[in-house]
Protein backbone atom coordinates (compact mmCIF):
# COMPACT_ATOMS: atom_id res chain seq x y z
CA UNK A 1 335.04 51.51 85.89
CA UNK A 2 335.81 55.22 85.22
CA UNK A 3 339.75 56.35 86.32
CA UNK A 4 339.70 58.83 89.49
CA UNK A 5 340.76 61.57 87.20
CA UNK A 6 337.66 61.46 85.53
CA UNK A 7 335.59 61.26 87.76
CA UNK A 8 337.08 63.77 90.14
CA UNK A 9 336.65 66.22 87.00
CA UNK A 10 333.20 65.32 87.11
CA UNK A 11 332.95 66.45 90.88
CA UNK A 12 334.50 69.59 90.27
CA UNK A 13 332.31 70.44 87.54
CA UNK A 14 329.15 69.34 89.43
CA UNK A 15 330.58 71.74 92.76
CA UNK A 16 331.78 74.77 90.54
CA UNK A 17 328.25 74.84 89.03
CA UNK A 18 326.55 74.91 92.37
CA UNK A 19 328.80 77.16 94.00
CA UNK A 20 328.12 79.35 91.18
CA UNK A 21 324.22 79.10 91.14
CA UNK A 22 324.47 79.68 95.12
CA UNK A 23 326.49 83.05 94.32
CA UNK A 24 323.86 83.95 91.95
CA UNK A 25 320.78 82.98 94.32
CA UNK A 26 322.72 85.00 97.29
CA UNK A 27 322.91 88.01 94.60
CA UNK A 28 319.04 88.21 94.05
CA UNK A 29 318.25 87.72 97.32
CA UNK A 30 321.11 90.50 98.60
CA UNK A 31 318.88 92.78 95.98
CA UNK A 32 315.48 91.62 97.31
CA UNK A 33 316.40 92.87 100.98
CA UNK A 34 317.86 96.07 100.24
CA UNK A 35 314.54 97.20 98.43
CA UNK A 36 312.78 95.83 101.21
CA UNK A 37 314.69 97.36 104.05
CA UNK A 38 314.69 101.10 101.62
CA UNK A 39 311.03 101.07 101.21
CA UNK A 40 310.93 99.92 105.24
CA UNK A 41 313.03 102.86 106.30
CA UNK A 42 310.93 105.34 104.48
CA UNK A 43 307.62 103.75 105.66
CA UNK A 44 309.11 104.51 109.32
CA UNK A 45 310.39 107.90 108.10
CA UNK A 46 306.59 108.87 106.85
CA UNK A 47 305.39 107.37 109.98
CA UNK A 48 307.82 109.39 112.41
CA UNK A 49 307.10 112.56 110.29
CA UNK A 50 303.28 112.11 111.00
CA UNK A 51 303.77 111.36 114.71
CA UNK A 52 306.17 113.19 116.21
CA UNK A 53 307.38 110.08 117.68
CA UNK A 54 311.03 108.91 118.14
């Protein structure tokens, strides 16, 4: 049977490494919206300059 020690080591390895691929997934996907909302805002920007709208 393993000690506690051990295998609470093992859980905090196991959580670090997903807390650190969630940060990193978060990150990319942080990136992916803010091109998306940029080229957004100038589609509405080329939209409201062609009609006079808003």
């Amino acid at each position: 049977m393993p000690d506690i020690q051990s295998e609470a080591a093992g859980v905090q390895a196991h959580y670090a490494a997903q807390v650190a691929a969630d940060l990193e997934t978060n990150r990319k996907e942080q990136e992916r919206v803010g091109v998306d909302v940029a080229a957004l805002k100038e589609q509405l920007q080329g939209w409201r300059a062609t009609t006079r709208c808003c």
